[in-house]
C-alpha atoms as a PDB file:
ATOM      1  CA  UNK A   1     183.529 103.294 186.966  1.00  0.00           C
ATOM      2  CA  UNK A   2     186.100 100.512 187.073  1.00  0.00           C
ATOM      3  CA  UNK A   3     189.420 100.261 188.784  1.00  0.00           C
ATOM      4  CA  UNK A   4     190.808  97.198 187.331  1.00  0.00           C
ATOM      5  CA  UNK A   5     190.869  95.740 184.078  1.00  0.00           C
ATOM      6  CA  UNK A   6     191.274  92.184 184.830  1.00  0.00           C
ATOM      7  CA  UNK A   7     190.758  90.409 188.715  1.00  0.00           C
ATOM      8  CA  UNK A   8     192.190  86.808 188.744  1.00  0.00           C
ATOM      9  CA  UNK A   9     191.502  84.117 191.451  1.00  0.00           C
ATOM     10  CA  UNK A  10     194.136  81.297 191.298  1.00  0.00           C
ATOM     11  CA  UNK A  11     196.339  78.716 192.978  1.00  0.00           C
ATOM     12  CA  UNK A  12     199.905  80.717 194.465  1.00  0.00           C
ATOM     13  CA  UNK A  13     202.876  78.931 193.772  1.00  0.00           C
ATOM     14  CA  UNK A  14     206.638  79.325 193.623  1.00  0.00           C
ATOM     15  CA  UNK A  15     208.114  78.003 190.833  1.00  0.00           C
ATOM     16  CA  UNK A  16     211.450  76.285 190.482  1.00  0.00           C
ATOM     17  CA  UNK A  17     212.387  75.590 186.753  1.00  0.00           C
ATOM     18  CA  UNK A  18     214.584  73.010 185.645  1.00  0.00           C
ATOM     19  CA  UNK A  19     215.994  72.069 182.396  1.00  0.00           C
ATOM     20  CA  UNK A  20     216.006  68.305 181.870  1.00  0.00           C
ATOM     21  CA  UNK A  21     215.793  65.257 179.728  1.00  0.00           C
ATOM     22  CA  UNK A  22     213.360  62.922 178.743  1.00  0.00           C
ATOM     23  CA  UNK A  23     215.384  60.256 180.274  1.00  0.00           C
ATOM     24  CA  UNK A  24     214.936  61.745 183.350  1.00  0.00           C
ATOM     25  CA  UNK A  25     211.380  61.805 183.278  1.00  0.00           C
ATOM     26  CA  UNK A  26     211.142  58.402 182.489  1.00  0.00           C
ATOM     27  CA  UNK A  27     213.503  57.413 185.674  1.00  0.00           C
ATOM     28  CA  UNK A  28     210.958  59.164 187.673  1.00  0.00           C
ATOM     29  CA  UNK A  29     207.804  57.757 186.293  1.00  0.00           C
ATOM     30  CA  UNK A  30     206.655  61.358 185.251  1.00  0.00           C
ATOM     31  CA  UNK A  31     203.922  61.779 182.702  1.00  0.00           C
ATOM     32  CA  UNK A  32     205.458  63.986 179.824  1.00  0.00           C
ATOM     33  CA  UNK A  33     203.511  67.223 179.146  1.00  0.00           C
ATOM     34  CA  UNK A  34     200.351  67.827 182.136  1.00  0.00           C
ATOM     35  CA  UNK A  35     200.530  68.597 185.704  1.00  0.00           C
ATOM     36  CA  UNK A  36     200.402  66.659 188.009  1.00  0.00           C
ATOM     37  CA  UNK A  37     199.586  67.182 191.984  1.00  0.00           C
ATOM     38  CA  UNK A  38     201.588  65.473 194.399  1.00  0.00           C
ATOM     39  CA  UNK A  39     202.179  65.490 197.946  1.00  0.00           C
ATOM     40  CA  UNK A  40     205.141  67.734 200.014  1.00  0.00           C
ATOM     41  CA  UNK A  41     206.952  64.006 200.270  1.00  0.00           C
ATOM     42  CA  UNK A  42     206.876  63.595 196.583  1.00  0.00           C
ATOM     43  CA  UNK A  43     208.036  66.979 195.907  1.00  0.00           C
ATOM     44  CA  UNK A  44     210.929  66.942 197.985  1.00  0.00           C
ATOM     45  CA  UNK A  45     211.706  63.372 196.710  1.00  0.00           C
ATOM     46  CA  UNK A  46     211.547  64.527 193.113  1.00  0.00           C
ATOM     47  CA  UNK A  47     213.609  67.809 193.906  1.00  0.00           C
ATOM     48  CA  UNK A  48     216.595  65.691 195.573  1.00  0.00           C
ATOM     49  CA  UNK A  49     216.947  63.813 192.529  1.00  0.00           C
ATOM     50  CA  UNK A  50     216.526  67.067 190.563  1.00  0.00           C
ATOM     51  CA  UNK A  51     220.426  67.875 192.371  1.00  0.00           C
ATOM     52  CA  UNK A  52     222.935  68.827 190.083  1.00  0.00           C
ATOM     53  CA  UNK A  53     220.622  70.602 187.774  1.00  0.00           C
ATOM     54  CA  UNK A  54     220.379  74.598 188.167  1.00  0.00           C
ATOM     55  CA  UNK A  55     216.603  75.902 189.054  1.00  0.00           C
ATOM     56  CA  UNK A  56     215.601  79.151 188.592  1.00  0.00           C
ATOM     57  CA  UNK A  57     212.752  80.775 191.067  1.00  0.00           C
ATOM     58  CA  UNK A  58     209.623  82.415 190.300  1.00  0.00           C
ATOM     59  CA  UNK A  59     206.348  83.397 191.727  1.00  0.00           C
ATOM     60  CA  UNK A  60     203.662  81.867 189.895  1.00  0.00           C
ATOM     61  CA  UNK A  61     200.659  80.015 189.333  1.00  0.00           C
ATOM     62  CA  UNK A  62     198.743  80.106 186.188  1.00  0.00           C
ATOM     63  CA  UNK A  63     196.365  83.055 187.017  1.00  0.00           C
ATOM     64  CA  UNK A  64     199.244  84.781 188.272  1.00  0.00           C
ATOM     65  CA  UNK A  65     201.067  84.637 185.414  1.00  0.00           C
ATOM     66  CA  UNK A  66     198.701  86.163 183.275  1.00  0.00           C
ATOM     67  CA  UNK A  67     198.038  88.802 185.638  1.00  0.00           C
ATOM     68  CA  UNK A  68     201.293  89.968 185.950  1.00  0.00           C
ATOM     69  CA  UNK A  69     201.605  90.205 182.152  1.00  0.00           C
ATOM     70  CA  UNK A  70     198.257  91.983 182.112  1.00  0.00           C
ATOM     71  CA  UNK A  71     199.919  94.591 184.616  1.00  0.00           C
ATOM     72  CA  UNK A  72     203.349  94.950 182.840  1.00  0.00           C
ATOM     73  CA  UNK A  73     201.722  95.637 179.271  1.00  0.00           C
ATOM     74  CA  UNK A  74     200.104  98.817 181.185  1.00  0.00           C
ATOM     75  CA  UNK A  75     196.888  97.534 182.632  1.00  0.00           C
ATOM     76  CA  UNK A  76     195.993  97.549 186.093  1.00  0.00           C
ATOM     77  CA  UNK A  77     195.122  94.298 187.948  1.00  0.00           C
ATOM     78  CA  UNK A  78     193.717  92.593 191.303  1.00  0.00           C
ATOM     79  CA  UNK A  79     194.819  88.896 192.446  1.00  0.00           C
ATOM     80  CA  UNK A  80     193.060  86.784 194.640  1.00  0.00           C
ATOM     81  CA  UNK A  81     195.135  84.091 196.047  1.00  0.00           C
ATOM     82  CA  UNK A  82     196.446  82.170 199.590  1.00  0.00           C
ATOM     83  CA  UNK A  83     200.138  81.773 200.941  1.00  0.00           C
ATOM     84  CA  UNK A  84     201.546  80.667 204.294  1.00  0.00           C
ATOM     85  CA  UNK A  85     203.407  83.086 206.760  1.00  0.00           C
ATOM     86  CA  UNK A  86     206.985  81.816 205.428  1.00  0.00           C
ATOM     87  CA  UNK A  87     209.688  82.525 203.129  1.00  0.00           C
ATOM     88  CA  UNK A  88     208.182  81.728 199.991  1.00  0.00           C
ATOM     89  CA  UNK A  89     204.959  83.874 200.864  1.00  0.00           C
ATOM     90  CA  UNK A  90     207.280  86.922 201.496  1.00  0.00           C
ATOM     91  CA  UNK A  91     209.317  85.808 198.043  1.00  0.00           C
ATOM     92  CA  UNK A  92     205.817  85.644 196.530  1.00  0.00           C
ATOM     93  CA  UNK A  93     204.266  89.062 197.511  1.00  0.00           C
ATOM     94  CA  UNK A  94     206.985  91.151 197.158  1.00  0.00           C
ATOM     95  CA  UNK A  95     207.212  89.832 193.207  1.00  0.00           C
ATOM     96  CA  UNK A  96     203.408  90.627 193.432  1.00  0.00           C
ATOM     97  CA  UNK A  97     204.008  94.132 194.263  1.00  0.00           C
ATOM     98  CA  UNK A  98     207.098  94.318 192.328  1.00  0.00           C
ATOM     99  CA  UNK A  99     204.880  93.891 189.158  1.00  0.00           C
ATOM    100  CA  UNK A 100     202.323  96.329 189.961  1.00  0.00           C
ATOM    101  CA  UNK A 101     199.477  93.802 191.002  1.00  0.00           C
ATOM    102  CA  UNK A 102     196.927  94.553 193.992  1.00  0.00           C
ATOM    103  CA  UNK A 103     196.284  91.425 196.112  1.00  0.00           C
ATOM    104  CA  UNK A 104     194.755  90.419 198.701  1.00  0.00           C
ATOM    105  CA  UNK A 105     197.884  89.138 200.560  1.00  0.00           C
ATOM    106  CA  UNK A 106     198.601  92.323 202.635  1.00  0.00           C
ATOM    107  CA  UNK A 107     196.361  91.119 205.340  1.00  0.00           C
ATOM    108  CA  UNK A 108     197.666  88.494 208.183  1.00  0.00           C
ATOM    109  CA  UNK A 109     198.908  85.482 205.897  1.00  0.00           C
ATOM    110  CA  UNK A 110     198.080  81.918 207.940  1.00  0.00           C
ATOM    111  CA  UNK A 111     200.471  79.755 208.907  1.00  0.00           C
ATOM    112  CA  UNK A 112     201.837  76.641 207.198  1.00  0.00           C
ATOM    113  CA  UNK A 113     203.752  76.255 203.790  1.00  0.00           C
ATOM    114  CA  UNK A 114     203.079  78.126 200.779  1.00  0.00           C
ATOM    115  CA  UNK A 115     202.606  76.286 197.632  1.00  0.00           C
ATOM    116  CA  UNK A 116     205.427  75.084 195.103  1.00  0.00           C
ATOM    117  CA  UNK A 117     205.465  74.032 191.354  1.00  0.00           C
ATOM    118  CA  UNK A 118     208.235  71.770 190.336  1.00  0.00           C
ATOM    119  CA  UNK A 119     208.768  72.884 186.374  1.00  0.00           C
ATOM    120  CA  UNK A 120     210.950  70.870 184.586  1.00  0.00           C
ATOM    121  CA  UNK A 121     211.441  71.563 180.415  1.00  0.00           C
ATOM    122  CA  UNK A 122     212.867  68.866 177.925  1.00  0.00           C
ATOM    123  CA  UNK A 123     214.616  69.810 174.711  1.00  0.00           C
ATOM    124  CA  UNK A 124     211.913  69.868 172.501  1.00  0.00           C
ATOM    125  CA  UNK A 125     210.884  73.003 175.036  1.00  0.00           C
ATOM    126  CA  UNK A 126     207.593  70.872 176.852  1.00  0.00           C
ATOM    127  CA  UNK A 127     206.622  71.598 179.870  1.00  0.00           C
ATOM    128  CA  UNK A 128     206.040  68.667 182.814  1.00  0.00           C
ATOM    129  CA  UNK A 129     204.612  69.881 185.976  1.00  0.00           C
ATOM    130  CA  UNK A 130     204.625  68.301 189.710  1.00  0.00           C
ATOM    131  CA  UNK A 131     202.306  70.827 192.204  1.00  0.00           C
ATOM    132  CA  UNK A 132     202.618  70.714 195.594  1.00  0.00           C
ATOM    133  CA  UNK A 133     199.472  73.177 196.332  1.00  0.00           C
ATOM    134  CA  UNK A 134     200.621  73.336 199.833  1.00  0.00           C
ATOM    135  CA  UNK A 135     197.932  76.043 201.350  1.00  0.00           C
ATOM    136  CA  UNK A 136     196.947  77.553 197.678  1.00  0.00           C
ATOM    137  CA  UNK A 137     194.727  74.231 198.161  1.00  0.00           C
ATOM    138  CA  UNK A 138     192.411  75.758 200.801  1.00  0.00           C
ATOM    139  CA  UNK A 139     191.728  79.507 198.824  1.00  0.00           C
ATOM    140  CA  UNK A 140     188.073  80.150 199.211  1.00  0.00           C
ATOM    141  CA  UNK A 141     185.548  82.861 199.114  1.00  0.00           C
ATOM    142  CA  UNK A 142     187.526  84.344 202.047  1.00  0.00           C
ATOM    143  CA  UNK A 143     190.429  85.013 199.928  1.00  0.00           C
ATOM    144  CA  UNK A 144     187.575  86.979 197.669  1.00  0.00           C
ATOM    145  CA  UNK A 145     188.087  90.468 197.678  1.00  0.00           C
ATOM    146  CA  UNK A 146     183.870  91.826 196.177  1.00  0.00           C
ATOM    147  CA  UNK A 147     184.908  95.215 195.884  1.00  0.00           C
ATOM    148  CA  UNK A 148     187.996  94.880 193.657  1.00  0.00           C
ATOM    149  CA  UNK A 149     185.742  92.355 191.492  1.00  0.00           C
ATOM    150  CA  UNK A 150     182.840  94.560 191.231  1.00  0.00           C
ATOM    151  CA  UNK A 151     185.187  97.133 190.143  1.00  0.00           C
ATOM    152  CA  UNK A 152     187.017  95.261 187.366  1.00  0.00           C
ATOM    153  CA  UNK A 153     186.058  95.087 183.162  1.00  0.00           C
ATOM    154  CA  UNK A 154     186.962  91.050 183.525  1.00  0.00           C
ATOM    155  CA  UNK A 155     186.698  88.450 186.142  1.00  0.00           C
ATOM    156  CA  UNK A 156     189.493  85.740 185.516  1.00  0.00           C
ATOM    157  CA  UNK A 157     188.969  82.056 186.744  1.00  0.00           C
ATOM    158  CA  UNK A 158     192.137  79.305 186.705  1.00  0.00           C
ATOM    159  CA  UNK A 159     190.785  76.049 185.851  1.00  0.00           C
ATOM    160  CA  UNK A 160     193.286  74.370 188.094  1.00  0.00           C
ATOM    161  CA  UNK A 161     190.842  75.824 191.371  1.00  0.00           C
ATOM    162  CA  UNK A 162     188.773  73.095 190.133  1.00  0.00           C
ATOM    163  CA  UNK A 163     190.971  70.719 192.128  1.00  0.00           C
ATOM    164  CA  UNK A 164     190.055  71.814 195.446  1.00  0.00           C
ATOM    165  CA  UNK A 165     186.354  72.116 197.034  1.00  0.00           C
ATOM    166  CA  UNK A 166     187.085  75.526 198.565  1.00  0.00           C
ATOM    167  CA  UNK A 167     188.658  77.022 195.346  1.00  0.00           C
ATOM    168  CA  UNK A 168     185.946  75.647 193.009  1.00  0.00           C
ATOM    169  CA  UNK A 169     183.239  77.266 195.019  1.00  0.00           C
ATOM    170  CA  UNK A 170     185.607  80.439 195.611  1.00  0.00           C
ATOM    171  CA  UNK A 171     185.723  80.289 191.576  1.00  0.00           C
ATOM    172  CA  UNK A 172     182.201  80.007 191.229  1.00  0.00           C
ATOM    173  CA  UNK A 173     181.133  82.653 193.731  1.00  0.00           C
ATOM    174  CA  UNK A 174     183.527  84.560 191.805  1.00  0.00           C
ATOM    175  CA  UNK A 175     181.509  83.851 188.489  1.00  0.00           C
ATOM    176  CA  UNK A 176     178.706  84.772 190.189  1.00  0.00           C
ATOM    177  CA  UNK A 177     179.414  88.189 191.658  1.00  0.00           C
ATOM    178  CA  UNK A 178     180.612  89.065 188.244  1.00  0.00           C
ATOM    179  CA  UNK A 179     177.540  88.195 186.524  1.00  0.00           C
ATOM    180  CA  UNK A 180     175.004  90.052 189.265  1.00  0.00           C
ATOM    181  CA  UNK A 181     177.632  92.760 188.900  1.00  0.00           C
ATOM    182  CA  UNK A 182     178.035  93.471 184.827  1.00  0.00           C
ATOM    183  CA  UNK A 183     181.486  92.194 184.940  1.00  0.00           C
ATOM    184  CA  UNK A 184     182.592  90.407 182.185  1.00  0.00           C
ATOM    185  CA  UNK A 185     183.897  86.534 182.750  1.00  0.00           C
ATOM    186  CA  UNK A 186     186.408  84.207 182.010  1.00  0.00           C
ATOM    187  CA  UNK A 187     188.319  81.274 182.270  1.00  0.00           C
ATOM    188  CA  UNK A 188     190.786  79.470 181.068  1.00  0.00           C
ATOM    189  CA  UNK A 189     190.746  75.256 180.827  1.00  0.00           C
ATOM    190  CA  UNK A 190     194.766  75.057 182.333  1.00  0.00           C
ATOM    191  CA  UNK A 191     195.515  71.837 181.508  1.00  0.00           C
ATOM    192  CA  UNK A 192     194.392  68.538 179.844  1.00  0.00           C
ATOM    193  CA  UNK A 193     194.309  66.859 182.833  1.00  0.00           C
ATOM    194  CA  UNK A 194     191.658  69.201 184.504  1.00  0.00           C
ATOM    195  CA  UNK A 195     189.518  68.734 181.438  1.00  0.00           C
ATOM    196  CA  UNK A 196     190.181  64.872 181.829  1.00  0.00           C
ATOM    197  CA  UNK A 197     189.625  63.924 185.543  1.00  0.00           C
ATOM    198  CA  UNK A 198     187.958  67.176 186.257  1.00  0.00           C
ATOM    199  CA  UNK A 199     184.654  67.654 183.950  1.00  0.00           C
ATOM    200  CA  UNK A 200     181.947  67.914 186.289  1.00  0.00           C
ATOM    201  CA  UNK A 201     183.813  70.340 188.276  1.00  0.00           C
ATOM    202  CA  UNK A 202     185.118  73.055 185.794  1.00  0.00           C
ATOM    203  CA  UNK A 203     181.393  72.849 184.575  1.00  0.00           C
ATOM    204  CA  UNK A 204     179.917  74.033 187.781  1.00  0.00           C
ATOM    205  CA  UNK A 205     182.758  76.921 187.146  1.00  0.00           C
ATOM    206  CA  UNK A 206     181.354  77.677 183.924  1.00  0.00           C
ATOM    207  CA  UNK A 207     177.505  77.866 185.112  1.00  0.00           C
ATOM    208  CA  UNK A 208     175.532  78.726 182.045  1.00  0.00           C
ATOM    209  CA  UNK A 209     178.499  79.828 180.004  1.00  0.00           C
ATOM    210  CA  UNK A 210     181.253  82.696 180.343  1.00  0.00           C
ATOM    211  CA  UNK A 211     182.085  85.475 178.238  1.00  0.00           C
ATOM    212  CA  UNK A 212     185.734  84.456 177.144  1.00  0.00           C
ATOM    213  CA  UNK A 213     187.064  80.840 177.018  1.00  0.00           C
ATOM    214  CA  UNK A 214     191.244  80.034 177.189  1.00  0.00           C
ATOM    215  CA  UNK A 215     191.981  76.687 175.767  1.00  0.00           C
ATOM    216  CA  UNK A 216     194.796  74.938 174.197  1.00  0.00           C
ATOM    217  CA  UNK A 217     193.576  72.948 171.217  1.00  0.00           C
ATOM    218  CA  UNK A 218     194.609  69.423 173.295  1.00  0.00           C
ATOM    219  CA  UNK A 219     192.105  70.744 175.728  1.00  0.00           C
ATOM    220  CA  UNK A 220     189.700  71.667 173.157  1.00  0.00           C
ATOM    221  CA  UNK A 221     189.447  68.674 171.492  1.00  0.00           C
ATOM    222  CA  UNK A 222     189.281  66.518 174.699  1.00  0.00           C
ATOM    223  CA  UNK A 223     186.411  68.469 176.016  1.00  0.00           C
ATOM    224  CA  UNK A 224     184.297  67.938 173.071  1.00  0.00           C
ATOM    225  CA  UNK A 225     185.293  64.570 172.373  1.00  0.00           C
ATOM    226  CA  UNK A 226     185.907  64.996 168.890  1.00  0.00           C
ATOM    227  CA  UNK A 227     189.258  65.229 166.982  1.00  0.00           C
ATOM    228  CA  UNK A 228     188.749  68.002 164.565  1.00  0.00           C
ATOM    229  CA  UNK A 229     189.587  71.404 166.064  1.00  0.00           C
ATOM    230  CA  UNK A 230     186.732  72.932 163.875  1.00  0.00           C
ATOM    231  CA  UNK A 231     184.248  70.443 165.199  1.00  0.00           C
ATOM    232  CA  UNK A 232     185.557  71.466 168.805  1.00  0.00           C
ATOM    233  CA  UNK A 233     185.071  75.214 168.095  1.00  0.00           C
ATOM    234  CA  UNK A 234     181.717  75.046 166.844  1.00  0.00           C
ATOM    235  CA  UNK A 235     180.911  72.590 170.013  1.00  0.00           C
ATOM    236  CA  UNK A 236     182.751  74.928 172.396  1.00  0.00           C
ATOM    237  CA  UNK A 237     180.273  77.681 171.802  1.00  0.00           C
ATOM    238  CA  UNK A 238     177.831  75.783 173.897  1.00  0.00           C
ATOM    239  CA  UNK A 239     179.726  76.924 177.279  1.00  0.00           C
ATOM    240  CA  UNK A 240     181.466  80.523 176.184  1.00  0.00           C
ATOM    241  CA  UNK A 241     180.218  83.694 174.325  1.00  0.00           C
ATOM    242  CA  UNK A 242     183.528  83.813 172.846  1.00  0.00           C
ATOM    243  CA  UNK A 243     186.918  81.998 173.344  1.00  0.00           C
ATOM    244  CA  UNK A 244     190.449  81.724 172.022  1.00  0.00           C
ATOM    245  CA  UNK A 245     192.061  78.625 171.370  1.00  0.00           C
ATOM    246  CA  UNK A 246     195.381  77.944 171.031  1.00  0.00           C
ATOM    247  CA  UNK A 247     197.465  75.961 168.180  1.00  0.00           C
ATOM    248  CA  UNK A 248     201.147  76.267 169.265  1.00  0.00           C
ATOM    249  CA  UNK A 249     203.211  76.994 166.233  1.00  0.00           C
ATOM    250  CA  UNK A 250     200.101  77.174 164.309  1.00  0.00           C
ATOM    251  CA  UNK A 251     198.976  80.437 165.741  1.00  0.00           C
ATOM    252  CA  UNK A 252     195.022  80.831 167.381  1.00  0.00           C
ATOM    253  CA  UNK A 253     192.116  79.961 166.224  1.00  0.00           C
ATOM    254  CA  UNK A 254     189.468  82.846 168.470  1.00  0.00           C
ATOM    255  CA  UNK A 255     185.777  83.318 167.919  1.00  0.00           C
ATOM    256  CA  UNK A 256     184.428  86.874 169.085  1.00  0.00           C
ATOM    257  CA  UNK A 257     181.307  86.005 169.714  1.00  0.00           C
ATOM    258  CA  UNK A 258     179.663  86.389 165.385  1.00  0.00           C
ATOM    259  CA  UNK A 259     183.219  85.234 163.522  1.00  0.00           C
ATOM    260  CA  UNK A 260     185.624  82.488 163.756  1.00  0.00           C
ATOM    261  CA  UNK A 261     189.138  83.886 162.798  1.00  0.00           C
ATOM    262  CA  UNK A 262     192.416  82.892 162.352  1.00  0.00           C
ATOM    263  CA  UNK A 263     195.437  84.482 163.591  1.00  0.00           C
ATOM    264  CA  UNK A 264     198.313  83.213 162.580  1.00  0.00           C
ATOM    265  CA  UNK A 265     201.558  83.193 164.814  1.00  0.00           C
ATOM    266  CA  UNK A 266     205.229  84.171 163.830  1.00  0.00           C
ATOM    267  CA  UNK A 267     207.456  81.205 163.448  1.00  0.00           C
ATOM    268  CA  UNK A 268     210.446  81.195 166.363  1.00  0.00           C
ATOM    269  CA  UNK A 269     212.839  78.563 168.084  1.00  0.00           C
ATOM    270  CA  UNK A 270     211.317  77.605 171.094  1.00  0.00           C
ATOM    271  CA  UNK A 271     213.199  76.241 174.340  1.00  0.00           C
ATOM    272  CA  UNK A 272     210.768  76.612 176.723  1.00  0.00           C
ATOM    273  CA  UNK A 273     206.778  76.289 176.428  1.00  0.00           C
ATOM    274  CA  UNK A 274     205.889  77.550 180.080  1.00  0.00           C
ATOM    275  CA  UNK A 275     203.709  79.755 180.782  1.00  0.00           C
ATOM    276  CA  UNK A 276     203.010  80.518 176.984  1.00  0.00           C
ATOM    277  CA  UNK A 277     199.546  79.947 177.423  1.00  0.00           C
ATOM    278  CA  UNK A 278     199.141  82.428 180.387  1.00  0.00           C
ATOM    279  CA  UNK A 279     201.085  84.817 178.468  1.00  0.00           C
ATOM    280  CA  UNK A 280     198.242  84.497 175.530  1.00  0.00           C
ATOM    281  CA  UNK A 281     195.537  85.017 178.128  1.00  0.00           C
ATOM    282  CA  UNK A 282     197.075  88.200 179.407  1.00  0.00           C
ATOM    283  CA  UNK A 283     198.132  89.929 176.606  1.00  0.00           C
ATOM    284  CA  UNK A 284     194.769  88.743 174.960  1.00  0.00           C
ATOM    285  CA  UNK A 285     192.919  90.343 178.071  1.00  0.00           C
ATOM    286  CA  UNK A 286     194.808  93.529 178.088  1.00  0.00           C
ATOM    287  CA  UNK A 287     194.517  93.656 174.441  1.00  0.00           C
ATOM    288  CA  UNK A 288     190.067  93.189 174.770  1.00  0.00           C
ATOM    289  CA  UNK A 289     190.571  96.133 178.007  1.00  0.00           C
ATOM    290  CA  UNK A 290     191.913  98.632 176.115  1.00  0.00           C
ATOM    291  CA  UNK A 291     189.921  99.153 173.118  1.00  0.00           C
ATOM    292  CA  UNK A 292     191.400  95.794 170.944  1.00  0.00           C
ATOM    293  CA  UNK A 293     189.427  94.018 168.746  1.00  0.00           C
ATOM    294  CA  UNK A 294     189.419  89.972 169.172  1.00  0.00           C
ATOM    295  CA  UNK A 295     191.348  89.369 165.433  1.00  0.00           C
ATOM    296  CA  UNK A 296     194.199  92.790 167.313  1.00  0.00           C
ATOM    297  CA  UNK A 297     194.048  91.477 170.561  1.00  0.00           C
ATOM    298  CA  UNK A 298     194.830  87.466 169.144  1.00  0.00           C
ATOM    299  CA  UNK A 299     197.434  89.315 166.891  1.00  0.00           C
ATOM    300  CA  UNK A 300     199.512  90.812 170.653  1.00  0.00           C
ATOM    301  CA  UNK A 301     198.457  87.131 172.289  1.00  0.00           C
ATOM    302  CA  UNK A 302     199.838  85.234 169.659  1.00  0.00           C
ATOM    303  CA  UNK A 303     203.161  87.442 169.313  1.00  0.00           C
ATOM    304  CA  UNK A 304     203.924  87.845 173.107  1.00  0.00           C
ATOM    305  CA  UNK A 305     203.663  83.981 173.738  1.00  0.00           C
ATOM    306  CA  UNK A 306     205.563  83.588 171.082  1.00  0.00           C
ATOM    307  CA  UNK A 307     208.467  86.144 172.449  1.00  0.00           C
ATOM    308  CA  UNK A 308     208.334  84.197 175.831  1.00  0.00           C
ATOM    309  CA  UNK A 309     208.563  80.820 174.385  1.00  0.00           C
ATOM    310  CA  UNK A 310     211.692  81.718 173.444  1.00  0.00           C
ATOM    311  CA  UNK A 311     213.633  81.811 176.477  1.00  0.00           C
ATOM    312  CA  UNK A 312     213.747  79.739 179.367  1.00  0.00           C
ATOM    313  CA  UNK A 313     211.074  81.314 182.682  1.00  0.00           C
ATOM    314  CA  UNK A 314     207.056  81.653 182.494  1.00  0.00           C
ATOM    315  CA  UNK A 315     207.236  85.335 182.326  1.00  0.00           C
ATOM    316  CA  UNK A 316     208.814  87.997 180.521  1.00  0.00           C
ATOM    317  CA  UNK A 317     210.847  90.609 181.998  1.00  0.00           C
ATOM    318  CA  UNK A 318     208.618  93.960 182.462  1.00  0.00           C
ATOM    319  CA  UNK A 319     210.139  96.304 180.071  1.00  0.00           C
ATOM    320  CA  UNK A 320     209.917  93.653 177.342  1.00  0.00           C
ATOM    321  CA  UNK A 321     206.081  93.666 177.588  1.00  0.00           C
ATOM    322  CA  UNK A 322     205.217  97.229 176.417  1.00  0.00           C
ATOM    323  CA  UNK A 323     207.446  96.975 172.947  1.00  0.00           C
ATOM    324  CA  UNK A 324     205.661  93.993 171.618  1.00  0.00           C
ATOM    325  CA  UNK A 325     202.823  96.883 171.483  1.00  0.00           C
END
């Protein structure tokens, strides 16, 4: 009998979002639209010239996102993750528990400094990303918690582990208890960078192919070389049983495994692109665990990111989650 619908493993990080220009990016010699990892130096550099502008603060991480949204729709979920014994680990597990989410993080937290994401959103509502993974870098099979994932419908793996030697191998232990254990797997692609400078690694974290794939169509079409999304979905069945990609204002294209179907999104203003991708993967996952077909579940996915990109923050709050049902 399972517990959980959906246990995540993924990088812990505060985020502070700021609204800026591109001008500003280009002062800072910030590539528009990926993440990228820096150091604590270049964080702190990048956040004193960031004075002036009003942040907002979040827990969050990729994987975390999505989890939360899986838990404030009505499901239950687990989180696997790593944060220091400091300020921003207490900020960061008390929004954890706030949104319903078992973690790991109840037992003695290291010491050191927590992890911090750097979100800053131009006008045309793109996100640009600078990660400090501070000690989110060394999560590893310690931070694994077998029992919760044994007792789960879905495994869920962030492809920005894939950065770290001790988080690709805790994702791919992860993978692999899920498998020996009948649980269901996925993972999502996170960013174009990871599928650029990253290959090798996120395909030891797909082994011989999950059950559910979470791309955006930049990612798809990078990964399979090819620059024809239907050429990319017919290519991406190689490494997933069944996937969802993407397509911004364009809606999802998803593929459940016998069909390819499109699901078309409803048209809105966007300000802020952030976390709409996690917020597809949850709802999509809560959608699957509780009786959703894949055409339904894209329907909720496509809707709820849409709702979210419409206001500034990666999340939603929790009581907006359970009307969009």
């Amino acid at each position: 009998m399972t517990k959980y619908d959906v246990y995540a493993i993924g990088n812990a990080l505060v985020d502070m979002e700021f609204a800026i220009d591109d001008e500003f990016l280009a002062r800072q010699n910030i590539d528009k639209g990926v993440m990228t990892l820096v150091d604590e130096a270049q964080q702190q550099q990048l956040y004193e010239a960031l004075a002036g502008h009003t942040g907002k603060m979040a827990s969050g991480g990729s994987a975390a996102n999505t989890i939360i949204a899986v838990s404030h729709f009505g499901g239950k979920a687990f989180y696997s993750c790593k944060v220091a014994n400091d300020a921003a680990g207490d900020f960061y597990v008390q929004d954890l528990v706030r949104a319903g989410v078992d973690t790991n993080l109840h037992q003695e937290r290291d010491p050191g400094t927590s992890g911090r994401c750097i979100v800053m959103i131009t006008p045309d509502a793109e996100r640009t990303m600078h990660t400090f993974l501070g000690i989110s870098e060394k999560v590893s099979e310690v931070e694994l918690h077998e029992d919760a994932l044994k007792a789960s419908k879905y495994v869920y793996l962030e492809g920005y582990l894939v950065t770290s030697p001790t988080a690709r191998a805790a994702a791919i232990k992860a993978r692999q208890i899920a498998e020996a254990s009948g649980v269901k797997t996925a993972l999502t692609f996170s960013d174009p960078n990871m599928v650029t400078f990253f290959r090798e690694g996120l395909k030891d974290m797909l082994g011989d192919g999950v059950d559910l794939l979470f791309c955006n169509e930049t990612e798809a079409l990078t990964w399979t070389g090819t620059d024809d999304i239907e050429a990319a979905a017919e290519e991406l069945k190689a490494i997933a049983r069944s996937f969802a990609i993407t397509l911004g204002a364009d809606g999802a294209l998803v593929y459940d495994g016998h069909a390819m179907h499109k699901v078309p999104a409803t048209p809105v203003k966007a300000v802020d692109t952030n976390g709409a991708g996690d917020m597809f993967a949850g709802a999509f996952l809560y959608g699957l665990t509780h009786g959703y077909g894949y055409v339904r579940a894209g329907a909720l996915a496509t809707k709820a990111a849409g709702r979210l990109v419409t206001q500034f923050g990666p999340r939603l709050k929790p009581d907006e989650h359970k009307p969009l049902l």
